[in-house]
PDB file of N, CA and C in Angstrom:
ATOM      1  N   UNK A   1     178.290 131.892 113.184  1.00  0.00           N
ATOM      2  CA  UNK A   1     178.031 130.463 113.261  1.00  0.00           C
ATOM      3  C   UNK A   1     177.146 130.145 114.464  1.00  0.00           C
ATOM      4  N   UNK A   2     177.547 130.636 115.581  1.00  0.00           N
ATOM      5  CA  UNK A   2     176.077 130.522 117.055  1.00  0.00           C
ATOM      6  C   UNK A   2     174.979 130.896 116.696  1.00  0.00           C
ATOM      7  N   UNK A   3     175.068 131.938 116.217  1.00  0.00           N
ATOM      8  CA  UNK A   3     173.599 132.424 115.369  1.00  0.00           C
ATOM      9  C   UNK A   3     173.124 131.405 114.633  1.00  0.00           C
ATOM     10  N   UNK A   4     173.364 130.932 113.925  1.00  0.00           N
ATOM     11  CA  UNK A   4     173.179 129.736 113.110  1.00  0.00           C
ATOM     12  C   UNK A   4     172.671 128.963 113.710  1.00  0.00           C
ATOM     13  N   UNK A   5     173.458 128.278 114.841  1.00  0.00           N
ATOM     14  CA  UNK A   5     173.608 127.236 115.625  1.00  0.00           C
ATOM     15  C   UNK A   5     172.258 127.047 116.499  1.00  0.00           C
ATOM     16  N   UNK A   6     172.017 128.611 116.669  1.00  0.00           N
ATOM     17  CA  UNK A   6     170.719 129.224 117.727  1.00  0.00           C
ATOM     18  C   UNK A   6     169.857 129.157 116.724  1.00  0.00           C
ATOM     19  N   UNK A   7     169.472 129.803 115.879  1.00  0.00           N
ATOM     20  CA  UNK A   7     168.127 129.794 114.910  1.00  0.00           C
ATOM     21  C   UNK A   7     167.733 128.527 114.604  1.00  0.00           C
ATOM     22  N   UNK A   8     168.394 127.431 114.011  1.00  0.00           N
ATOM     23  CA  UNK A   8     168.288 126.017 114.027  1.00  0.00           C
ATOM     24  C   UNK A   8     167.524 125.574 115.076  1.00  0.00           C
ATOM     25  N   UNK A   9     168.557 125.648 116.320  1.00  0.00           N
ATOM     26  CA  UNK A   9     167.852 124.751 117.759  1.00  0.00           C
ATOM     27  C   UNK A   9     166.345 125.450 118.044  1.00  0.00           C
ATOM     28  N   UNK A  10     166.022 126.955 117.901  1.00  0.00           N
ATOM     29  CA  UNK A  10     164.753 127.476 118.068  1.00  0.00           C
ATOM     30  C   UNK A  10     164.245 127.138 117.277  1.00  0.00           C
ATOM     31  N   UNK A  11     164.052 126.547 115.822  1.00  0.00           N
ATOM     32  CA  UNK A  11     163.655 126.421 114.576  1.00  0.00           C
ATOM     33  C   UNK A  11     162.846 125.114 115.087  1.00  0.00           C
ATOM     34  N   UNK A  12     163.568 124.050 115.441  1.00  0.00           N
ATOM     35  CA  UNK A  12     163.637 123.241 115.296  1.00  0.00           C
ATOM     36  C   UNK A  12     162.549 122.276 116.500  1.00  0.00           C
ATOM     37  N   UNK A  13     162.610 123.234 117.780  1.00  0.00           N
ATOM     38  CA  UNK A  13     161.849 123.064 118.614  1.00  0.00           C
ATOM     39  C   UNK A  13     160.691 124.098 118.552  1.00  0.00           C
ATOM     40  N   UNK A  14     160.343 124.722 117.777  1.00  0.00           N
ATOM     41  CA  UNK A  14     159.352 125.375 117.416  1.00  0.00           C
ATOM     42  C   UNK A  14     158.524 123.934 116.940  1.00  0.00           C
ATOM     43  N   UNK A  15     158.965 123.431 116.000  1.00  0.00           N
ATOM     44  CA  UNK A  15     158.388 122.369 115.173  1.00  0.00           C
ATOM     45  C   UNK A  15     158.107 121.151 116.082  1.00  0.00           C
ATOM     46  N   UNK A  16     158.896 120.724 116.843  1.00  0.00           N
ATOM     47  CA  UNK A  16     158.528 120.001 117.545  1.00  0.00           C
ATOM     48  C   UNK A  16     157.440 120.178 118.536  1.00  0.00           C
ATOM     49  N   UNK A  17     157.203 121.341 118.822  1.00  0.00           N
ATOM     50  CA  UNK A  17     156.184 121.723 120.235  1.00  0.00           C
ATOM     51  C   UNK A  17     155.113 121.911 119.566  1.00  0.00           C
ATOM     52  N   UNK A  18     154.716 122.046 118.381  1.00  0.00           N
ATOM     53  CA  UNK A  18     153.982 122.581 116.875  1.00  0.00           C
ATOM     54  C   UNK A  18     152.353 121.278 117.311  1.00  0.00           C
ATOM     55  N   UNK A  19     151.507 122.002 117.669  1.00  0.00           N
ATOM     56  CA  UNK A  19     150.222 121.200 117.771  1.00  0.00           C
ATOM     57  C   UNK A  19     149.645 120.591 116.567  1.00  0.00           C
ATOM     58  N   UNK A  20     149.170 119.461 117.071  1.00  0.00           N
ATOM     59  CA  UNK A  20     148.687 118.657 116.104  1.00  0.00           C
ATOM     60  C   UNK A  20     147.519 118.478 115.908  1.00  0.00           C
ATOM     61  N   UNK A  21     147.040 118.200 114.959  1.00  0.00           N
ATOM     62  CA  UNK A  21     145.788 118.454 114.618  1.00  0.00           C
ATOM     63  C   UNK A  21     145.177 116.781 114.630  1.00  0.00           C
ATOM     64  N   UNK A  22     144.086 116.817 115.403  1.00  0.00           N
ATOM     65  CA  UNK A  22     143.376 115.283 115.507  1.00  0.00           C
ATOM     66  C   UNK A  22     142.006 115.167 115.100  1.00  0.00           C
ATOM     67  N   UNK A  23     141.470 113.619 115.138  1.00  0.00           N
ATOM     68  CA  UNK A  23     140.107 113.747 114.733  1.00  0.00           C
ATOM     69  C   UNK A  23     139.187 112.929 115.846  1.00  0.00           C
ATOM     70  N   UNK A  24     138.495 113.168 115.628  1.00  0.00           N
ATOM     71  CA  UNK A  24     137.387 112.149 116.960  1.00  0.00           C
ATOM     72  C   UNK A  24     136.162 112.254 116.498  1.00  0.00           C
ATOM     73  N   UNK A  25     135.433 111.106 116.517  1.00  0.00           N
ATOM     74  CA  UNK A  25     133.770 110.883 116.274  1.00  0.00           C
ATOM     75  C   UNK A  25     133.049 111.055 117.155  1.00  0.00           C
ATOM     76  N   UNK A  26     131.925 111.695 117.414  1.00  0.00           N
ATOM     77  CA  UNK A  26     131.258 111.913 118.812  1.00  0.00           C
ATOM     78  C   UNK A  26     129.967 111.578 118.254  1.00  0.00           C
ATOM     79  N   UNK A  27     129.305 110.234 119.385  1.00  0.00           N
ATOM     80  CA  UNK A  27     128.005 110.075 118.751  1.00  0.00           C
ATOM     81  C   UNK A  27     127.148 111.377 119.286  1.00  0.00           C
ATOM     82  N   UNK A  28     126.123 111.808 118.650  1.00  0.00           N
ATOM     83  CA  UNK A  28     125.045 112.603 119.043  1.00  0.00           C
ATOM     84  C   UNK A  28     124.029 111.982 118.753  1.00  0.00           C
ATOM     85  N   UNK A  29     122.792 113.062 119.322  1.00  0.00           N
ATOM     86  CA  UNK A  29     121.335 112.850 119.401  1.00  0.00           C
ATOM     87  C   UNK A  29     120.623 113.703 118.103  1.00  0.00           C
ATOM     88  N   UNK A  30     121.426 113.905 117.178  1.00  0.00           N
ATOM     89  CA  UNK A  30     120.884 115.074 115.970  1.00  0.00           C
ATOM     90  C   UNK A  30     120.052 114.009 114.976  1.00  0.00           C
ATOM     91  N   UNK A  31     119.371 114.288 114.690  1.00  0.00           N
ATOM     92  CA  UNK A  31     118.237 113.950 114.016  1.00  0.00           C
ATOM     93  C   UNK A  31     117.705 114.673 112.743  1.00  0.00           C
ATOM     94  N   UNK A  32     118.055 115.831 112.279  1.00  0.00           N
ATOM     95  CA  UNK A  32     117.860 116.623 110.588  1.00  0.00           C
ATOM     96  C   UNK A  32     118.723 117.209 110.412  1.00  0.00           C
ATOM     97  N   UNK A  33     118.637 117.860 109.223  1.00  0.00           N
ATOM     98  CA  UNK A  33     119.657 118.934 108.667  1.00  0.00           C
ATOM     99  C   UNK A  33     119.344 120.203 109.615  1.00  0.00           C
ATOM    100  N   UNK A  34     118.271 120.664 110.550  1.00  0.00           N
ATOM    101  CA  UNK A  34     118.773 121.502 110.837  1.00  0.00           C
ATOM    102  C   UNK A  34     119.509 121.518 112.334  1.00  0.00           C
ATOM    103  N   UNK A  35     119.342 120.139 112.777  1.00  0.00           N
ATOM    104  CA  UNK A  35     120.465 119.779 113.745  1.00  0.00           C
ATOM    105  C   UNK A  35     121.918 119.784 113.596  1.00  0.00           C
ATOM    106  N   UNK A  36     122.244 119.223 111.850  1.00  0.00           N
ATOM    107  CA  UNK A  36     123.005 119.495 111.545  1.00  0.00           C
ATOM    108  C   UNK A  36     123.882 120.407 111.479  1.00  0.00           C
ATOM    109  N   UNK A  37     123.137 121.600 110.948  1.00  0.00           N
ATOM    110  CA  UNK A  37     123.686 122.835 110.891  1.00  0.00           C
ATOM    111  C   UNK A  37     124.012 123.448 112.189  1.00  0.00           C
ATOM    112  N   UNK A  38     123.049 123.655 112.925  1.00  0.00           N
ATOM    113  CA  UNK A  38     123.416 124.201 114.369  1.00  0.00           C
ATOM    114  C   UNK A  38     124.325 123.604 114.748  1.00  0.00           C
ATOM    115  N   UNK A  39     124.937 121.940 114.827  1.00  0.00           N
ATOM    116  CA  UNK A  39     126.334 121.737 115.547  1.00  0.00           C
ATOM    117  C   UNK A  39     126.923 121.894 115.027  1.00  0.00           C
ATOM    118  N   UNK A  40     126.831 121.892 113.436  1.00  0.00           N
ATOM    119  CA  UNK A  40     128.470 122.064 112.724  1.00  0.00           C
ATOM    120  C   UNK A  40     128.587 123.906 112.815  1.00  0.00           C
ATOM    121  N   UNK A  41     128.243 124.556 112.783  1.00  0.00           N
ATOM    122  CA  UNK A  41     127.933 126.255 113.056  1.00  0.00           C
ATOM    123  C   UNK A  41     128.734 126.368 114.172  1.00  0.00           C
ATOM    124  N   UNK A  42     127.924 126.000 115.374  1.00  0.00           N
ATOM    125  CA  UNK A  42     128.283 125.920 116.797  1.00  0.00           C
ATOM    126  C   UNK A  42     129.947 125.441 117.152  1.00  0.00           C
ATOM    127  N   UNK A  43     130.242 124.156 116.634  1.00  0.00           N
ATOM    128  CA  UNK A  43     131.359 123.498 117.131  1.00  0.00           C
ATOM    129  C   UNK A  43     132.597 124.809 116.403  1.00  0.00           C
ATOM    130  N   UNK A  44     131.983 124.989 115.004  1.00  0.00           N
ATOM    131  CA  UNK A  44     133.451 125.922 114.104  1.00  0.00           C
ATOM    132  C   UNK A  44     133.938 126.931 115.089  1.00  0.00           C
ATOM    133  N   UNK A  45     133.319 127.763 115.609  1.00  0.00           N
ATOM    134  CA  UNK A  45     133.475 128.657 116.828  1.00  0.00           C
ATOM    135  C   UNK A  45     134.012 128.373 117.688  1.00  0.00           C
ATOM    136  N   UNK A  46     134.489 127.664 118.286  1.00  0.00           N
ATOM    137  CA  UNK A  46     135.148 126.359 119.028  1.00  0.00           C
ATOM    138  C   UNK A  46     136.566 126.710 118.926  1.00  0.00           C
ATOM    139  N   UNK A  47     137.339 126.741 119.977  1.00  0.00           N
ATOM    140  CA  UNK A  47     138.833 127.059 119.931  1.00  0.00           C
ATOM    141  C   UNK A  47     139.074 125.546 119.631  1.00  0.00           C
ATOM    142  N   UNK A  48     139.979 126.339 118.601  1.00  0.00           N
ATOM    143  CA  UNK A  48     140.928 124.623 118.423  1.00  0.00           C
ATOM    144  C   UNK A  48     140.310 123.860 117.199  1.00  0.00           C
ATOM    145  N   UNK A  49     139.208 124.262 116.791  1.00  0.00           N
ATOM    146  CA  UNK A  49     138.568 123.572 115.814  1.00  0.00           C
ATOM    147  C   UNK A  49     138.799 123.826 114.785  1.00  0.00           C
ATOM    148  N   UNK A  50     139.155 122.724 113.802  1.00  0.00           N
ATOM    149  CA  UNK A  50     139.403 123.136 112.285  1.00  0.00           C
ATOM    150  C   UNK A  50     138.473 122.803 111.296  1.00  0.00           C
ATOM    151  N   UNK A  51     138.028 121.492 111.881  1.00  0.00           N
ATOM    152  CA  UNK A  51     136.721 121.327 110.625  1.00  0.00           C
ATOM    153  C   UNK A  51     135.848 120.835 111.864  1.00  0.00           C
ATOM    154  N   UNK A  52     134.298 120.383 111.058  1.00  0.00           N
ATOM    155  CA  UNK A  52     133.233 120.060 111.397  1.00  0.00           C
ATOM    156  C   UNK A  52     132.134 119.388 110.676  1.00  0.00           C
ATOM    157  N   UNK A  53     132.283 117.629 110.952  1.00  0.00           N
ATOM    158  CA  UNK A  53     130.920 117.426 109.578  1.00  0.00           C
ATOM    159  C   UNK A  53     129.785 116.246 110.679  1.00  0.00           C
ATOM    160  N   UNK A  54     128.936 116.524 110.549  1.00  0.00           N
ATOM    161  CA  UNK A  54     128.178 115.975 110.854  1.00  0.00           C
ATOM    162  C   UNK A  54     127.871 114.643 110.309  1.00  0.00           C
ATOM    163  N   UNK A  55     127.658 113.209 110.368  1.00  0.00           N
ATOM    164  CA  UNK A  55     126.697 112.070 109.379  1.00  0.00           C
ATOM    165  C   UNK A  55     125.665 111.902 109.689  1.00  0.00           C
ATOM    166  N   UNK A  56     124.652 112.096 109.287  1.00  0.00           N
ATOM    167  CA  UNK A  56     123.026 112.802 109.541  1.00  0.00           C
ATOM    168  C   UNK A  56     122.511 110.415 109.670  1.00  0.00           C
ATOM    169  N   UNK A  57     123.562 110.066 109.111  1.00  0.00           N
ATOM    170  CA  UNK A  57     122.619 108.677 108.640  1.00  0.00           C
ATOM    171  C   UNK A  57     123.359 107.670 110.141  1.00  0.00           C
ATOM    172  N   UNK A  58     124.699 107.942 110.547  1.00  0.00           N
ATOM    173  CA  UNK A  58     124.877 107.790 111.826  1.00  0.00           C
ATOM    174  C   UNK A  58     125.015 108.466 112.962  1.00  0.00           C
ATOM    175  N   UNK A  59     124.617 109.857 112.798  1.00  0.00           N
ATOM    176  CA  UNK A  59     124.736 110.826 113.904  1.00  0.00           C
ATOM    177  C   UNK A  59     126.040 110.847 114.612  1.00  0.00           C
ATOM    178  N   UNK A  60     127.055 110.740 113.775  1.00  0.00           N
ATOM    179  CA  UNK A  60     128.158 110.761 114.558  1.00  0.00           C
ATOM    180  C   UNK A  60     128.837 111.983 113.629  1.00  0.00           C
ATOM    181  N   UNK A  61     129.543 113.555 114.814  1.00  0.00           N
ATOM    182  CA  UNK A  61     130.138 114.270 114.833  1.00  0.00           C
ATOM    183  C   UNK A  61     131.422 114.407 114.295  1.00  0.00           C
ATOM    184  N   UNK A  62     132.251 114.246 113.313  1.00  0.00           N
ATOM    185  CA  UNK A  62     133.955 114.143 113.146  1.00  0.00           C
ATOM    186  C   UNK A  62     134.285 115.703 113.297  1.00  0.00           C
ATOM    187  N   UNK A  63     134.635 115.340 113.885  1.00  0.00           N
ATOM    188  CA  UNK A  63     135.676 117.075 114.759  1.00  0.00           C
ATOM    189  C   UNK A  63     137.237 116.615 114.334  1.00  0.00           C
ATOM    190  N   UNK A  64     138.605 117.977 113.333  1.00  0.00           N
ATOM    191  CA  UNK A  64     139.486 117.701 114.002  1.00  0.00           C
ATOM    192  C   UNK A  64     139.353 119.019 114.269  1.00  0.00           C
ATOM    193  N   UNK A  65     140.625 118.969 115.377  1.00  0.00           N
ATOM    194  CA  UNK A  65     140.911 119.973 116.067  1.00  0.00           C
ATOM    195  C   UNK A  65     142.316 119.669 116.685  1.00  0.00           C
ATOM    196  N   UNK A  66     142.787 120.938 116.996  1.00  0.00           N
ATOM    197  CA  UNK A  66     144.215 121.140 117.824  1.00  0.00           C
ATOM    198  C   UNK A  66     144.170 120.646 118.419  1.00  0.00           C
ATOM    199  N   UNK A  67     145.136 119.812 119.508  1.00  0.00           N
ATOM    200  CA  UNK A  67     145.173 119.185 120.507  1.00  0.00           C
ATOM    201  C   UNK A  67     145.594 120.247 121.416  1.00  0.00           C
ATOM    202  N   UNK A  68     146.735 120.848 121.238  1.00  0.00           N
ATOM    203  CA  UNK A  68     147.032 122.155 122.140  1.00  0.00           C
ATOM    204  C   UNK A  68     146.155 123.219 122.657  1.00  0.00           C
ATOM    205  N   UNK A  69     145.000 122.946 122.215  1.00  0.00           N
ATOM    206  CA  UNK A  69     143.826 123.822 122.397  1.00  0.00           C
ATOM    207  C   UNK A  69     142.572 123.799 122.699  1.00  0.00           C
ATOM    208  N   UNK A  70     142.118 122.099 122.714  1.00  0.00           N
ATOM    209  CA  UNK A  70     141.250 121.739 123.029  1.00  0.00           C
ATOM    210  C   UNK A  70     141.264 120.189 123.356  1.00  0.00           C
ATOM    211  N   UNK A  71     140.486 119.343 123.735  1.00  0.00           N
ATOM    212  CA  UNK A  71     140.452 118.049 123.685  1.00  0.00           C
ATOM    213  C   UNK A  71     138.925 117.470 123.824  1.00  0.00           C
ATOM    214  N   UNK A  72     138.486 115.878 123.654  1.00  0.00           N
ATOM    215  CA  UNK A  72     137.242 115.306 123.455  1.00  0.00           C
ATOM    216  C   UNK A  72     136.484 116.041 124.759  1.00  0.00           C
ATOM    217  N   UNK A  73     136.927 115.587 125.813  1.00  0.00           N
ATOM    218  CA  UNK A  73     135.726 116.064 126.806  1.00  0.00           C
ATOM    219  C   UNK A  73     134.983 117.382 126.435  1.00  0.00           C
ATOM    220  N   UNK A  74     136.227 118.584 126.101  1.00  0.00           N
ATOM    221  CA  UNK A  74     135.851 119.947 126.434  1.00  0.00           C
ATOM    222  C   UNK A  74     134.825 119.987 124.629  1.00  0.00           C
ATOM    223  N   UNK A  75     135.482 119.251 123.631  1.00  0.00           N
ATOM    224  CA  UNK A  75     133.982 119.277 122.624  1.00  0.00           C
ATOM    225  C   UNK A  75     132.642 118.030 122.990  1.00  0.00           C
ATOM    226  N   UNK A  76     132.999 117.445 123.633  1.00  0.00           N
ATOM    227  CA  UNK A  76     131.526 116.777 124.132  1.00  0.00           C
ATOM    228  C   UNK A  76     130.487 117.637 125.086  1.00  0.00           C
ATOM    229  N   UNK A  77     130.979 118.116 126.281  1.00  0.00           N
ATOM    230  CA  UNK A  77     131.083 119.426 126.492  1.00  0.00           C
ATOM    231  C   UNK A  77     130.093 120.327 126.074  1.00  0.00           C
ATOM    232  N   UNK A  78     131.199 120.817 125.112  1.00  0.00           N
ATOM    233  CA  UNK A  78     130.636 121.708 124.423  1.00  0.00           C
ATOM    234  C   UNK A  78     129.030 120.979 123.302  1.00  0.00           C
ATOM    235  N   UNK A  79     129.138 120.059 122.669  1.00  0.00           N
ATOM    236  CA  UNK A  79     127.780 119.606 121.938  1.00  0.00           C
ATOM    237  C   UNK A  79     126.578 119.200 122.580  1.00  0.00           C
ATOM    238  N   UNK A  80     127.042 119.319 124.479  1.00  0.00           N
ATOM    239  CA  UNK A  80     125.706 119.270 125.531  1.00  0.00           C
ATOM    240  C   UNK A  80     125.211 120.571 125.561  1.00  0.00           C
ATOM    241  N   UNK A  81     126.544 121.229 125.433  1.00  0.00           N
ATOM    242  CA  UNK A  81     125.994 123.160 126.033  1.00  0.00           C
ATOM    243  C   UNK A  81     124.537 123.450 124.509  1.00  0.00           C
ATOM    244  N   UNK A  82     124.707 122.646 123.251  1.00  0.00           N
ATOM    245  CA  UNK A  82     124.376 123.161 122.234  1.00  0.00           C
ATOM    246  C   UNK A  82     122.511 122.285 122.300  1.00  0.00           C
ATOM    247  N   UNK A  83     122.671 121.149 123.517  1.00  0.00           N
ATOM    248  CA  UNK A  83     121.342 120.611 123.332  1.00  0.00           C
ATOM    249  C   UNK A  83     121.366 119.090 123.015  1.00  0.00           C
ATOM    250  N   UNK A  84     122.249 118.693 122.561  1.00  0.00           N
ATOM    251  CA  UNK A  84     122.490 117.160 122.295  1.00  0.00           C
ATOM    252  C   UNK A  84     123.315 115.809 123.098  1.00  0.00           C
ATOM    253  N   UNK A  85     123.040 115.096 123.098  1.00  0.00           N
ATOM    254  CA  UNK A  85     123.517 114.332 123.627  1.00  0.00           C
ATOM    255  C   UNK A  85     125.137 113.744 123.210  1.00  0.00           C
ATOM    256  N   UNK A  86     126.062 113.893 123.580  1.00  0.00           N
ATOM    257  CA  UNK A  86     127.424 113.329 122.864  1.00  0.00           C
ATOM    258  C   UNK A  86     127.714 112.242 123.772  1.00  0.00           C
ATOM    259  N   UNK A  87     127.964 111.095 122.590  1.00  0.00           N
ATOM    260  CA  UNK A  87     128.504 109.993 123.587  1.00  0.00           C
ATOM    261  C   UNK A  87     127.591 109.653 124.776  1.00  0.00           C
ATOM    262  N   UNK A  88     128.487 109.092 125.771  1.00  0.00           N
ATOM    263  CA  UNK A  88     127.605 108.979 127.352  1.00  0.00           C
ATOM    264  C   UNK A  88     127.234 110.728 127.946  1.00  0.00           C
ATOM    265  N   UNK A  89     127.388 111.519 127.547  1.00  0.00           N
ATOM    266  CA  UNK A  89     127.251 112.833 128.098  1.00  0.00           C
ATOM    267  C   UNK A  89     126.085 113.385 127.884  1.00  0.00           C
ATOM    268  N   UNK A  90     124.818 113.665 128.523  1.00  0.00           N
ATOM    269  CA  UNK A  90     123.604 113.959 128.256  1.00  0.00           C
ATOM    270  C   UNK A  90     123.705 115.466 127.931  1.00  0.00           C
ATOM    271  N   UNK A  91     122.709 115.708 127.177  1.00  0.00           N
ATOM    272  CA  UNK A  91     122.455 116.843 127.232  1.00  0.00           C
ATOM    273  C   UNK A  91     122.143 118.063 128.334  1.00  0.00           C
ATOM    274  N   UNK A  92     122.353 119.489 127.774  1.00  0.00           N
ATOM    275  CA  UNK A  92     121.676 120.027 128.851  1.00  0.00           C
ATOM    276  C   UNK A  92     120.263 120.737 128.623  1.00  0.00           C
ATOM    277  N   UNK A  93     119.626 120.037 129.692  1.00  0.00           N
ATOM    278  CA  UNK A  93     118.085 120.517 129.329  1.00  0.00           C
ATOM    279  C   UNK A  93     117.542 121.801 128.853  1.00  0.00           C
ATOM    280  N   UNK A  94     118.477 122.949 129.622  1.00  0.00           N
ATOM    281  CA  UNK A  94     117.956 124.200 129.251  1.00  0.00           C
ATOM    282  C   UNK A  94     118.351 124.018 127.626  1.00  0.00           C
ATOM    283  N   UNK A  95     119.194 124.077 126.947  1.00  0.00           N
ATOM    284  CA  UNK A  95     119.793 124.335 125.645  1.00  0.00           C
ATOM    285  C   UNK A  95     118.494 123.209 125.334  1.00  0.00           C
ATOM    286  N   UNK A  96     118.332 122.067 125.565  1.00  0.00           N
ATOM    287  CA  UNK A  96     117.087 121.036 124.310  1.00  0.00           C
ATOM    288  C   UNK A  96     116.303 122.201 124.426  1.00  0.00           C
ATOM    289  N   UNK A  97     115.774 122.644 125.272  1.00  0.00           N
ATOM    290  CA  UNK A  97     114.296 123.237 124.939  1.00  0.00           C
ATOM    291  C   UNK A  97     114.402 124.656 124.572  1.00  0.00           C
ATOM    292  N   UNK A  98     115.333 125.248 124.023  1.00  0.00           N
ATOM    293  CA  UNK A  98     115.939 126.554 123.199  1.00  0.00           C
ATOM    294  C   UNK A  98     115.581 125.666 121.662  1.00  0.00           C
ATOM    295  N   UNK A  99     115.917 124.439 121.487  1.00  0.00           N
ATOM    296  CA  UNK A  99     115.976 123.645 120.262  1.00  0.00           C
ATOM    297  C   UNK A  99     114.587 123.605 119.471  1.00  0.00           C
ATOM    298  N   UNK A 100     114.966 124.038 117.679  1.00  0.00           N
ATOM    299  CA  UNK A 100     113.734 123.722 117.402  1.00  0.00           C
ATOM    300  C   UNK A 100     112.831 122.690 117.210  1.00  0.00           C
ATOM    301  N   UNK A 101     111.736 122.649 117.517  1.00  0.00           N
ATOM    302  CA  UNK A 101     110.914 121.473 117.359  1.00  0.00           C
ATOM    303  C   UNK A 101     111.095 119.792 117.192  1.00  0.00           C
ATOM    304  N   UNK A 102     111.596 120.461 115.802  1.00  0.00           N
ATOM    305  CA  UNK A 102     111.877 119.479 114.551  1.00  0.00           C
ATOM    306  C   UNK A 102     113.300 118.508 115.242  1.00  0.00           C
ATOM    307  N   UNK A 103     114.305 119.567 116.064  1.00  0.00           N
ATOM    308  CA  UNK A 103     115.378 119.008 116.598  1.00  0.00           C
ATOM    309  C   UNK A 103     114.728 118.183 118.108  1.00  0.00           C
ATOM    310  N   UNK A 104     114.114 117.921 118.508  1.00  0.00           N
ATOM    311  CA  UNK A 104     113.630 117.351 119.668  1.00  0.00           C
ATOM    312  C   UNK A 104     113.206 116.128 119.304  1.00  0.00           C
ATOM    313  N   UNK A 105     113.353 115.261 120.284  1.00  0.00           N
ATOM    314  CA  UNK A 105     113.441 113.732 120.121  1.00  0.00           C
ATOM    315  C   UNK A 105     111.601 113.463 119.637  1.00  0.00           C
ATOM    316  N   UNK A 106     111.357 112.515 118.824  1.00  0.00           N
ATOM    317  CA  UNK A 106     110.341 111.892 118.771  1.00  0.00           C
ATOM    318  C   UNK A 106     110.343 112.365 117.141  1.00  0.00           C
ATOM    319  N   UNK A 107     110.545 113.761 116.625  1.00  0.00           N
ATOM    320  CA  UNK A 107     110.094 114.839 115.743  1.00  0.00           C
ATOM    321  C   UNK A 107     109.642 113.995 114.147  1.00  0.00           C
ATOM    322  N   UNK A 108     110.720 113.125 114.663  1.00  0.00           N
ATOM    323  CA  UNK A 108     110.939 113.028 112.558  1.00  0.00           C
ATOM    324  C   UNK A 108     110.658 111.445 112.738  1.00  0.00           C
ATOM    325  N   UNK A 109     109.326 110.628 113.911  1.00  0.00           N
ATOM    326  CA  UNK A 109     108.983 109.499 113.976  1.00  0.00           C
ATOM    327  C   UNK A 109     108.274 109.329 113.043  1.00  0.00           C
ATOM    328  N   UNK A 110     107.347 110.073 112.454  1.00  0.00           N
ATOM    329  CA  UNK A 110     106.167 109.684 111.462  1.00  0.00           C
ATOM    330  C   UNK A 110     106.786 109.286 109.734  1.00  0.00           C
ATOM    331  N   UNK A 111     108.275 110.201 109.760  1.00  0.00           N
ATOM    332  CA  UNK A 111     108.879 110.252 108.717  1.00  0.00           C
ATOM    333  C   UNK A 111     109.155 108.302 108.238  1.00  0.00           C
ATOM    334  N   UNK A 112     109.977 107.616 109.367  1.00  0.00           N
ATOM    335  CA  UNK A 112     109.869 106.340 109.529  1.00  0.00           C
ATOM    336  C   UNK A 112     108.694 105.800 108.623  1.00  0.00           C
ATOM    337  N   UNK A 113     108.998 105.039 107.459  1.00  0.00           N
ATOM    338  CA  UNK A 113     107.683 104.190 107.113  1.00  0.00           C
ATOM    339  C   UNK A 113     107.503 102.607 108.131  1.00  0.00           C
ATOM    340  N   UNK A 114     105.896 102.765 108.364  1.00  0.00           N
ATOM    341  CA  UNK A 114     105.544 101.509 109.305  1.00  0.00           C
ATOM    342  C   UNK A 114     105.225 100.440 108.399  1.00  0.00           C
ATOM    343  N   UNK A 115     105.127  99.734 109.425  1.00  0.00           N
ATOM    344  CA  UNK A 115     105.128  97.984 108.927  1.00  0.00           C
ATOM    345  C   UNK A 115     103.568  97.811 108.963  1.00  0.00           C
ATOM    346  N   UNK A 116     102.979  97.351 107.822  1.00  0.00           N
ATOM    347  CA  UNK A 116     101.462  97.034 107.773  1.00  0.00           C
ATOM    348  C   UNK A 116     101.525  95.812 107.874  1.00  0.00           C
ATOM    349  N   UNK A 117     100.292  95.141 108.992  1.00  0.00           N
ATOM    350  CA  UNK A 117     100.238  93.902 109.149  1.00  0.00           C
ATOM    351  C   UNK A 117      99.253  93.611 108.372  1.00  0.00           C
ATOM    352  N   UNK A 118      99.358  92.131 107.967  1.00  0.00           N
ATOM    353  CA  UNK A 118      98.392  91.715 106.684  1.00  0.00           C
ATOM    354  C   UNK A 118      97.470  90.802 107.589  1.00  0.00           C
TER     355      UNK A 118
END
């Protein structure tokens, strides 16, 4: 019956101490699909990370991830180490200019259709 009594109480606080899995939006500076890919690639590698999707149309990051294992700063963080801007957290310069082209600010301006004045 202690045995019992014991496997339960360890059982039981196993579950309770049991990390949870969260989500958070992180704005970025990504601008194409192949920005895309490189953070969602990049972040999966990521302790603690369970998924990764990018919204290419608001540039915002949805990460969940463990809480026991990671938290927002250390993936904002981490999406500067990769070249982008997260949130208020700038990028880091060396990583932009590792970035291809196409991922660098200005790239995909011409794509924009302009306004013809009559």
């Amino acid at each position: 019956m202690k045995k019992l009594i014991l496997t339960l109480f360890i059982a039981t606080f196993a579950l309770a101490t049991q990390a949870q899995v969260k989500t958070i939006g992180i704005k970025t500076s990504a601008i194409c699909e192949m920005c895309k890919a490189t953070l969602e690639k990049d972040l999966t590698f990521e302790k603690g990370v369970k998924s990764v999707n990018l919204d290419l149309d608001t540039k915002v990051l949805n990460i969940a991830y463990l809480d026991s294992k990671t938290d927002p700063d250390k993936l904002r963080k981490r999406i500067t180490m990769v070249g982008y801007h997260a949130d208020s957290m700038k990028r880091d310069p060396k990583a932009y200019a590792k970035l291809d082209e196409c991922c660098k600010d200005g790239a995909h301006d011409h794509d924009i259709p302009q306004k013809k004045d009559n």
